[in-house]
Structure formats: C-alpha cells, structure tokens
PDB file of N, CA and C in Angstrom:
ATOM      1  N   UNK A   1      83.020 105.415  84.005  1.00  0.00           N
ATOM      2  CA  UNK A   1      83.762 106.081  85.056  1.00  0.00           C
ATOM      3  C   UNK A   1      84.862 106.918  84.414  1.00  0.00           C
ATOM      4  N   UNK A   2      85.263 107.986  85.372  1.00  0.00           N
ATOM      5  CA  UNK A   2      86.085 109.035  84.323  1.00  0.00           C
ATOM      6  C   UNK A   2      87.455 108.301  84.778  1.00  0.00           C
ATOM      7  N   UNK A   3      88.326 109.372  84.193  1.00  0.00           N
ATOM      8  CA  UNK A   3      90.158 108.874  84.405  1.00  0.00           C
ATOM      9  C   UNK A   3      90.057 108.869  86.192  1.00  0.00           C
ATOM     10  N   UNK A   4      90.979 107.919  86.586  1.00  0.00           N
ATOM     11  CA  UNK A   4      91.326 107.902  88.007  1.00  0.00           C
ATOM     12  C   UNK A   4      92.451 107.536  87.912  1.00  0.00           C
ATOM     13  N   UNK A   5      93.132 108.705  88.956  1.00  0.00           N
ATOM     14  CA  UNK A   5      94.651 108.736  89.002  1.00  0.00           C
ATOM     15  C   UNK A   5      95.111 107.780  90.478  1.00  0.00           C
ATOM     16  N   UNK A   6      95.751 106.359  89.829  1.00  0.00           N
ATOM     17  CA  UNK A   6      95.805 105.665  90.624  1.00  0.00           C
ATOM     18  C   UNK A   6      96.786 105.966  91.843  1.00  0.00           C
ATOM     19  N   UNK A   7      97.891 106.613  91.597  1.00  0.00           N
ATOM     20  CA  UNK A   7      98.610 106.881  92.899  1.00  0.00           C
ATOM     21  C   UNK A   7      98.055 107.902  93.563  1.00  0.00           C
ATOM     22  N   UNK A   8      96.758 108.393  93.190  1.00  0.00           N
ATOM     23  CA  UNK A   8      96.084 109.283  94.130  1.00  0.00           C
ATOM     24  C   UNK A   8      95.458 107.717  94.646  1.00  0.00           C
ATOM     25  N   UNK A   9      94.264 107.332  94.360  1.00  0.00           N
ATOM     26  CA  UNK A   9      93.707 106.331  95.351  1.00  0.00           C
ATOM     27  C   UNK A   9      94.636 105.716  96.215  1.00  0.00           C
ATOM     28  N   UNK A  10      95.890 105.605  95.700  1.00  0.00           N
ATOM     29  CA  UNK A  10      96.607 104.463  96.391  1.00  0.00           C
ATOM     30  C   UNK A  10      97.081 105.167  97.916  1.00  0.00           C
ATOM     31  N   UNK A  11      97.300 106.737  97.432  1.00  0.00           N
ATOM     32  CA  UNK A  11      98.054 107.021  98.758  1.00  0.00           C
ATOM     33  C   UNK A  11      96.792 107.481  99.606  1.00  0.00           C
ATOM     34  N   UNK A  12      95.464 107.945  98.677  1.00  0.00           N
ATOM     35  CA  UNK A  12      94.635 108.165  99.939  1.00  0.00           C
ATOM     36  C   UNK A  12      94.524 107.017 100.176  1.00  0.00           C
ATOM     37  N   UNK A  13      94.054 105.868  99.875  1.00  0.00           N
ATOM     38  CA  UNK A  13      94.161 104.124 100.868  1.00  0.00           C
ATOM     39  C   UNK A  13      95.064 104.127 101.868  1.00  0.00           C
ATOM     40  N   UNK A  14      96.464 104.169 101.419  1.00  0.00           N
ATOM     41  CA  UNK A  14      97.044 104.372 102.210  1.00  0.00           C
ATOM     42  C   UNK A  14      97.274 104.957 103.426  1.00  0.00           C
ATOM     43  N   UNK A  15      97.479 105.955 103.527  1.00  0.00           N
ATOM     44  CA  UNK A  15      97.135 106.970 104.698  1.00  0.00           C
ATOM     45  C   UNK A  15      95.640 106.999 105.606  1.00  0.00           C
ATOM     46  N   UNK A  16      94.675 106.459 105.244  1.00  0.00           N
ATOM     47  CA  UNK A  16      94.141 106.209 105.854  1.00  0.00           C
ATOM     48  C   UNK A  16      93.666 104.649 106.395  1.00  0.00           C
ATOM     49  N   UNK A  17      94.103 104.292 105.713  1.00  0.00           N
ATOM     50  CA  UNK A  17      94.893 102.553 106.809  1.00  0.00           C
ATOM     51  C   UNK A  17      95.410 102.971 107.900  1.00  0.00           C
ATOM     52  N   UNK A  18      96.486 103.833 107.669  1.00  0.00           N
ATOM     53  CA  UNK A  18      97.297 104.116 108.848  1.00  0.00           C
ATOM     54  C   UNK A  18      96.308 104.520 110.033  1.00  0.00           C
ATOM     55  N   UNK A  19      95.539 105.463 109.839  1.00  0.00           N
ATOM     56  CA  UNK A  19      94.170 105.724 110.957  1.00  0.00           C
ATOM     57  C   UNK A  19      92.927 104.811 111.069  1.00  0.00           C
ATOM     58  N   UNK A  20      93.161 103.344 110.723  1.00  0.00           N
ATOM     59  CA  UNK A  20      91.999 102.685 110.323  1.00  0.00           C
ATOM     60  C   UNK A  20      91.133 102.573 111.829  1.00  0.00           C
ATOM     61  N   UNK A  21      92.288 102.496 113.117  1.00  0.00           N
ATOM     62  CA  UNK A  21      91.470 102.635 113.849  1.00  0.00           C
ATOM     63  C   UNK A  21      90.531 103.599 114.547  1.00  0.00           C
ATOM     64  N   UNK A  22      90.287 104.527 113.803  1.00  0.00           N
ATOM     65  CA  UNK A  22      89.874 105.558 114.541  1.00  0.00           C
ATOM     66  C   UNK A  22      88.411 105.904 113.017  1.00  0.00           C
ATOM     67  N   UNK A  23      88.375 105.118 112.344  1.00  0.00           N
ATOM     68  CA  UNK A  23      87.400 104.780 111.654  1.00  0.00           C
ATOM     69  C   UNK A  23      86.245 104.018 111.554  1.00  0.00           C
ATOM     70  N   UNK A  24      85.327 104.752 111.495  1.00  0.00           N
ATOM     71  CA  UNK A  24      83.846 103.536 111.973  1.00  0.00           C
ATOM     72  C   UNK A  24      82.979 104.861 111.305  1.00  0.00           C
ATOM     73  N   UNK A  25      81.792 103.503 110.479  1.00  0.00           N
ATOM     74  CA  UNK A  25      80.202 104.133 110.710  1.00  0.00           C
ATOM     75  C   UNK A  25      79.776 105.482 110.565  1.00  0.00           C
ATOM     76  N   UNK A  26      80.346 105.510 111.610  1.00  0.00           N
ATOM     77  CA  UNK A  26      79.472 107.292 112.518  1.00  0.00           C
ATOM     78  C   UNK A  26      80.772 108.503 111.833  1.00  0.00           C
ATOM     79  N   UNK A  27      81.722 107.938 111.387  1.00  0.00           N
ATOM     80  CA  UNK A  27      82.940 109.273 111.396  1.00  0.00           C
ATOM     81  C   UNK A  27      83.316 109.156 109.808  1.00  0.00           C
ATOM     82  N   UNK A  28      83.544 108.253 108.975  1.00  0.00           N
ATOM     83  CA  UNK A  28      83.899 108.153 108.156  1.00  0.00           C
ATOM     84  C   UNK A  28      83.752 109.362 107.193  1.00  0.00           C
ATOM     85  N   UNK A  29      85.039 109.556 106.508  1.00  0.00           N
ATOM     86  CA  UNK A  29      84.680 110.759 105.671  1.00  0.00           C
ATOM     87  C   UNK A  29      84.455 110.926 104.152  1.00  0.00           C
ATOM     88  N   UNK A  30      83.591 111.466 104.023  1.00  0.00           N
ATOM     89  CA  UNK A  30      82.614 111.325 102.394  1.00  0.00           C
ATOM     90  C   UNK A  30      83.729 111.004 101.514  1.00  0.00           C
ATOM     91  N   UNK A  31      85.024 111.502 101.704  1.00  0.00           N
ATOM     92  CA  UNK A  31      86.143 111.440 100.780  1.00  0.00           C
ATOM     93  C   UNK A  31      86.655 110.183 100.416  1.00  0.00           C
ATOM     94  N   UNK A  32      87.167 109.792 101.581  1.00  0.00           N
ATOM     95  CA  UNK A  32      87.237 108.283 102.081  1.00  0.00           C
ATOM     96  C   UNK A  32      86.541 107.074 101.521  1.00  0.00           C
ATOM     97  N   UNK A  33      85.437 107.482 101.685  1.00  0.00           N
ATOM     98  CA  UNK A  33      83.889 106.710 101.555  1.00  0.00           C
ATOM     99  C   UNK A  33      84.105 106.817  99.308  1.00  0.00           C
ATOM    100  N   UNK A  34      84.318 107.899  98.755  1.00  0.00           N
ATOM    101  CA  UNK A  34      84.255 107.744  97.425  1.00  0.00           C
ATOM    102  C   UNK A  34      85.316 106.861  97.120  1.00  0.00           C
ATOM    103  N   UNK A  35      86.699 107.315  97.952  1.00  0.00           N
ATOM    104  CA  UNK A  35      87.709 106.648  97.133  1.00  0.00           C
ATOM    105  C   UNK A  35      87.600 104.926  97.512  1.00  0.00           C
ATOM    106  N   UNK A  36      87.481 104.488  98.458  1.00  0.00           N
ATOM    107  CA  UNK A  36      86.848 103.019  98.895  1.00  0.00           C
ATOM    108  C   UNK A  36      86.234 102.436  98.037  1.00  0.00           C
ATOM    109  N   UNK A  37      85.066 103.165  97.286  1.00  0.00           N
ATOM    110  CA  UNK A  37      84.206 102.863  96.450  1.00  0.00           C
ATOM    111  C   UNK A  37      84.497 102.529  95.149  1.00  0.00           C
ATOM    112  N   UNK A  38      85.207 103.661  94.355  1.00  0.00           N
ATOM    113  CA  UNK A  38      85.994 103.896  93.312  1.00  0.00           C
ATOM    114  C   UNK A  38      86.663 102.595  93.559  1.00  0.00           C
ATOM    115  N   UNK A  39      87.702 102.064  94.083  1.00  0.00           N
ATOM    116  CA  UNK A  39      88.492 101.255  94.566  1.00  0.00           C
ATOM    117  C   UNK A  39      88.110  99.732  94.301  1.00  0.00           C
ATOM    118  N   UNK A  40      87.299  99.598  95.104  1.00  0.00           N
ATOM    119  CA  UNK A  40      86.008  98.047  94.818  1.00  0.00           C
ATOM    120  C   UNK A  40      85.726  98.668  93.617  1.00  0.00           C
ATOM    121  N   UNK A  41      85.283  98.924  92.902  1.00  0.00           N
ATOM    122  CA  UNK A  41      84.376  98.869  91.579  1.00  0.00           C
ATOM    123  C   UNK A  41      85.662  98.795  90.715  1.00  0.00           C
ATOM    124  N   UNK A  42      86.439  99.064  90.943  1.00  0.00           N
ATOM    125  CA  UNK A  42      87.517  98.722  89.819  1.00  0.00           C
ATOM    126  C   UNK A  42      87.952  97.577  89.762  1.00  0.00           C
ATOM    127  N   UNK A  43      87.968  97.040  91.101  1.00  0.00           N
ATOM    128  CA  UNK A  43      88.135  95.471  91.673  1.00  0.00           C
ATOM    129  C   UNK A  43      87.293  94.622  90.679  1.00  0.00           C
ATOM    130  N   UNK A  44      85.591  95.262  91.265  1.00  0.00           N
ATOM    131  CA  UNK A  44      84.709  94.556  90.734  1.00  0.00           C
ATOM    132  C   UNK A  44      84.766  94.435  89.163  1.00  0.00           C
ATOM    133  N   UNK A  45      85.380  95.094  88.998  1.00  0.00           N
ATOM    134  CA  UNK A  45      85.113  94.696  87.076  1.00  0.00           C
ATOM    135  C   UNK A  45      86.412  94.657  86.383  1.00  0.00           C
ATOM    136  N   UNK A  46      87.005  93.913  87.441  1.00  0.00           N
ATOM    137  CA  UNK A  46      88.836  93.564  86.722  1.00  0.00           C
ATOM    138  C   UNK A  46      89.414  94.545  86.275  1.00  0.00           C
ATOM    139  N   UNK A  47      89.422  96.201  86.770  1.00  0.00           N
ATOM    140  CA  UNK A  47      90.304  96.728  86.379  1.00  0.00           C
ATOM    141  C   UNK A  47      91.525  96.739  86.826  1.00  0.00           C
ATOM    142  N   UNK A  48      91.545  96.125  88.059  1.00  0.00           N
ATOM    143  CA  UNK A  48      92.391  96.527  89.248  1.00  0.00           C
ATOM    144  C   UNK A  48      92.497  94.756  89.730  1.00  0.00           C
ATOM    145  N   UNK A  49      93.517  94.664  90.238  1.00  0.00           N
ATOM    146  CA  UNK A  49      94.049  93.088  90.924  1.00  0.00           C
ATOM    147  C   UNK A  49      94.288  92.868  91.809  1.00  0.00           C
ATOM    148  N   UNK A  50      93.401  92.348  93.172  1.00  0.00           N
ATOM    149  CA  UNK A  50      94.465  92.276  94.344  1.00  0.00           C
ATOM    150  C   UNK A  50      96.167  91.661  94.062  1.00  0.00           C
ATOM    151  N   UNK A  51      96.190  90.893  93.608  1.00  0.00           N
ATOM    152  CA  UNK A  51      97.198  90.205  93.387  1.00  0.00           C
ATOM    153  C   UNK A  51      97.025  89.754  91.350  1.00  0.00           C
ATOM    154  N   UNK A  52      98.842  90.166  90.824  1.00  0.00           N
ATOM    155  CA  UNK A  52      98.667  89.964  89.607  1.00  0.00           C
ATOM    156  C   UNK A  52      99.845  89.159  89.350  1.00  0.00           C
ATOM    157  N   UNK A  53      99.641  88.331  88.179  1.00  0.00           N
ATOM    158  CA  UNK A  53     100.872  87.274  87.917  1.00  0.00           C
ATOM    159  C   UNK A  53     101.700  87.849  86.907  1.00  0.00           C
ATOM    160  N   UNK A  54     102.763  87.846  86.916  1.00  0.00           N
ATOM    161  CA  UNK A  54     103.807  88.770  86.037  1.00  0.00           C
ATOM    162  C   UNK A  54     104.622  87.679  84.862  1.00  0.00           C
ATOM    163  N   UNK A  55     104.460  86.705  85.271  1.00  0.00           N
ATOM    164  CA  UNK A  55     105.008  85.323  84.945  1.00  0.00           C
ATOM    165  C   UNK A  55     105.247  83.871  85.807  1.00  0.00           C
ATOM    166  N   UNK A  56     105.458  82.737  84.896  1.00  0.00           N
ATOM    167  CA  UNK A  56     105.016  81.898  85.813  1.00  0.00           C
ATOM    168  C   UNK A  56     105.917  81.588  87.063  1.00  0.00           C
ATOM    169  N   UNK A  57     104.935  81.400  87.630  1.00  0.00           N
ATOM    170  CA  UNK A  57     105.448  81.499  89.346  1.00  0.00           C
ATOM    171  C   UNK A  57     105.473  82.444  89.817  1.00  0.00           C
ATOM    172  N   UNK A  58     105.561  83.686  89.308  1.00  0.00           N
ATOM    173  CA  UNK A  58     106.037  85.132  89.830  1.00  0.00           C
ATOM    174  C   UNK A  58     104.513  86.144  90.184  1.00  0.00           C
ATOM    175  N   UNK A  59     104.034  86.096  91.324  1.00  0.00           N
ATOM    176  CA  UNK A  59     102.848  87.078  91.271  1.00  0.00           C
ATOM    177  C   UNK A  59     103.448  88.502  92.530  1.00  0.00           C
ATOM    178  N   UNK A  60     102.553  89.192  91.754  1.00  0.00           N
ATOM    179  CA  UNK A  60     103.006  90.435  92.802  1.00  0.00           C
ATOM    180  C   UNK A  60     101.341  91.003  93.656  1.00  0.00           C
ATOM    181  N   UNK A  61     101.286  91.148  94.486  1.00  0.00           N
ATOM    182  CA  UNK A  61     100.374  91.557  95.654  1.00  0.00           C
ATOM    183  C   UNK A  61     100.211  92.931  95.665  1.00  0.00           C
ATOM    184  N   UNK A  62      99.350  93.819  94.952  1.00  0.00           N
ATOM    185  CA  UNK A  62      99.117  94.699  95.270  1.00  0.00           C
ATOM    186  C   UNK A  62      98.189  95.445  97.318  1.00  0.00           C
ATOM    187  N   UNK A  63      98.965  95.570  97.619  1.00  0.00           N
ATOM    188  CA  UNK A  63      98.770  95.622  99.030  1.00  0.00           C
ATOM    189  C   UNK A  63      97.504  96.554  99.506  1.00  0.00           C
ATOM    190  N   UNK A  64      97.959  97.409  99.143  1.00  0.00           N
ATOM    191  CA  UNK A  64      96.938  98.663  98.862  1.00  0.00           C
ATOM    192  C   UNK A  64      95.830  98.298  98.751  1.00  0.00           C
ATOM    193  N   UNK A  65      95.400  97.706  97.542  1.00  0.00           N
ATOM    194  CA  UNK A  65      94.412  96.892  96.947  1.00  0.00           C
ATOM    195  C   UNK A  65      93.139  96.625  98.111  1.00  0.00           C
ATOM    196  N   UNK A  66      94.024  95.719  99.071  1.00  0.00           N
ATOM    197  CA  UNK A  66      93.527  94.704 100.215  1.00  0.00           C
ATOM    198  C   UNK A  66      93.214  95.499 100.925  1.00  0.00           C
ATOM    199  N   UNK A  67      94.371  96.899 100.941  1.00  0.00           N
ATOM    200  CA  UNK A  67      93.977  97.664 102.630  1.00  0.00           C
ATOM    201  C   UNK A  67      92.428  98.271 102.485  1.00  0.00           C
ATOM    202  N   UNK A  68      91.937  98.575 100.964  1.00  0.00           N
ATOM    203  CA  UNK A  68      90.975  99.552 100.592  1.00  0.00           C
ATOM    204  C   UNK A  68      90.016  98.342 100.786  1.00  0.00           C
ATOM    205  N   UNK A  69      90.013  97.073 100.629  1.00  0.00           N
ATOM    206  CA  UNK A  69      88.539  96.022 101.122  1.00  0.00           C
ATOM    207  C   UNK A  69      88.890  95.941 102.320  1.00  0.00           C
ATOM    208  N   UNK A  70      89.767  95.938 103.216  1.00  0.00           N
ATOM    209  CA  UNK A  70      89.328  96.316 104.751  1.00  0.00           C
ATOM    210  C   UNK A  70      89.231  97.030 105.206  1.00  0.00           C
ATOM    211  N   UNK A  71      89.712  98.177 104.561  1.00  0.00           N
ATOM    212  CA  UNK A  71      88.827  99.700 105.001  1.00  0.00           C
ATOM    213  C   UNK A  71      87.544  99.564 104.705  1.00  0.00           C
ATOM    214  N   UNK A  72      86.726  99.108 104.162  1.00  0.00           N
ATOM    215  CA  UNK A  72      85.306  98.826 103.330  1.00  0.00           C
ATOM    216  C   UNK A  72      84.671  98.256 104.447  1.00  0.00           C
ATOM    217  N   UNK A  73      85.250  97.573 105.105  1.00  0.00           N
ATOM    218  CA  UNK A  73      84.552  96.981 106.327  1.00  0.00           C
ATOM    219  C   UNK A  73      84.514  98.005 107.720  1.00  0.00           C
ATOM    220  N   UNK A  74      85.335  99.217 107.540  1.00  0.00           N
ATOM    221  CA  UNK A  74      85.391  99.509 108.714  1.00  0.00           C
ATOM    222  C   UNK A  74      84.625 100.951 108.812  1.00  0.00           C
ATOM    223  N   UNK A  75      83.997 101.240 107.160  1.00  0.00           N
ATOM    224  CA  UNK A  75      83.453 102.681 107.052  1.00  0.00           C
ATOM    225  C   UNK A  75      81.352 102.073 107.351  1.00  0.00           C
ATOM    226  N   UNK A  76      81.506 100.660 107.009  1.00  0.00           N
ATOM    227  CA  UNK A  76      80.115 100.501 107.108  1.00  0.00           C
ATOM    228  C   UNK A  76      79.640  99.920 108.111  1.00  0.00           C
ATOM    229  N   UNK A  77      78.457 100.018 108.998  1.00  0.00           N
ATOM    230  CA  UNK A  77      78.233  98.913 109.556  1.00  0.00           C
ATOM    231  C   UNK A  77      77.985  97.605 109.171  1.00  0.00           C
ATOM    232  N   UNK A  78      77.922  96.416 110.081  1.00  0.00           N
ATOM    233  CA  UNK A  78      77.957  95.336 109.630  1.00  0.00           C
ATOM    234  C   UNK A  78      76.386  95.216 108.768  1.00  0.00           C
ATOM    235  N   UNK A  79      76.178  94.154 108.352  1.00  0.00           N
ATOM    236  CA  UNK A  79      74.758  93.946 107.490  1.00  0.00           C
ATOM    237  C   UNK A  79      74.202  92.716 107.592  1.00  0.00           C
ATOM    238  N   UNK A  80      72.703  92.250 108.779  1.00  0.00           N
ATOM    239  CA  UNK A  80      72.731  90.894 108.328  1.00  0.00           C
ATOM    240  C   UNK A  80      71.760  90.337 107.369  1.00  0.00           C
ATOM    241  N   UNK A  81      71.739  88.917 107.603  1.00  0.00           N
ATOM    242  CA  UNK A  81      71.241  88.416 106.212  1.00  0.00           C
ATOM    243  C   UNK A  81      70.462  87.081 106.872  1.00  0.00           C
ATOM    244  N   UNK A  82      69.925  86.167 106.077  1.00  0.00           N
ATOM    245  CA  UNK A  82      69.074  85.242 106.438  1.00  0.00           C
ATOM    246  C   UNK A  82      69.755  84.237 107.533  1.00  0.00           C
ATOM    247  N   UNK A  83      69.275  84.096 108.467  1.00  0.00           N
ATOM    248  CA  UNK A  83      69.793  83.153 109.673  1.00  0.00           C
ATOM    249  C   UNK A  83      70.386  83.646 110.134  1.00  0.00           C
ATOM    250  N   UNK A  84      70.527  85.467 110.395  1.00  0.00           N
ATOM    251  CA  UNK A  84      71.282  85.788 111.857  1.00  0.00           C
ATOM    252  C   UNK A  84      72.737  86.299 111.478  1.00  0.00           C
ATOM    253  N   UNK A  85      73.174  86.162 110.582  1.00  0.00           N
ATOM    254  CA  UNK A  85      74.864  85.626 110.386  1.00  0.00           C
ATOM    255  C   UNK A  85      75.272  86.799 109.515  1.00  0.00           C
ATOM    256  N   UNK A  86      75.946  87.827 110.190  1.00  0.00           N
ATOM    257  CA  UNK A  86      76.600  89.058 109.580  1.00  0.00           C
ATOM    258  C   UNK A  86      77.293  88.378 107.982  1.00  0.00           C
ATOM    259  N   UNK A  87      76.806  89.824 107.201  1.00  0.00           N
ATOM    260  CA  UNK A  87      77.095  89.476 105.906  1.00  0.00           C
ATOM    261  C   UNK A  87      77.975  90.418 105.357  1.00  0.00           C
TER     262      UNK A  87
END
C-alpha cells in the first residue's frame, strides 16, 4: 500500500460520521467507500490501533479509528451466514 496521509483519513472519517445518518448501501460514496477500506486494512494488519497503550495504565482511544468500523457497517448491506444470523 502506498503512503497514506493519516490526518487526511482521519478528517475524511470524521466528517462523514457527522452525516452517518444519511448513509446507506444505495448512496455511499466511492470516496468514502476507499477511505473506510484503507482504514480497516490498516486495522487489519496492526498498522493502526483502535486503542493504544502509552504506558502502564495509560491507554489512549483513538476515536476515529472506531467511527471508520461503524461507518463500515453503514456503507454495506448487512450479510448473512449459516443459520439465518446477520454477519
């Protein structure tokens, strides 16, 4: 994956949290939809932390982080899986 400029993802996450409700499925925008993506995959391979420990006892919550896996839920439809039960 090439360089990604994180306070770009962060503020597009951002800003579009703020409109999360008006997001679904059918509207979502390709832009949106990359940076979401970008986002999880950095997740997925520990580049990125929802939450990171700075020292002991001390963790800090990247917020952002979280808003971009529940935006993830709101650009796709749901998906099911064996026995009925949204996945």
């Amino acid at each position: 994956m090439t360089d990604v400029d994180l306070n770009q993802l962060q503020s597009q996450i951002e800003a579009a949290f703020e409109k999360r409700a008006e997001i679904n499925p059918n509207n979502a925008d390709p832009e949106l939809v990359k940076t979401v993506d970008t986002t999880l995959a950095m997740l997925d391979d520990g580049r990125l932390r929802v939450a990171e420990r700075r020292g002991v006892g001390d963790w800090v919550v990247n917020e952002w982080l979280k808003k971009a896996v529940l935006l993830s839920f709101r650009r796709q439809p749901p998906r099911y899986c064996a026995g009925g039960k949204i996945a």
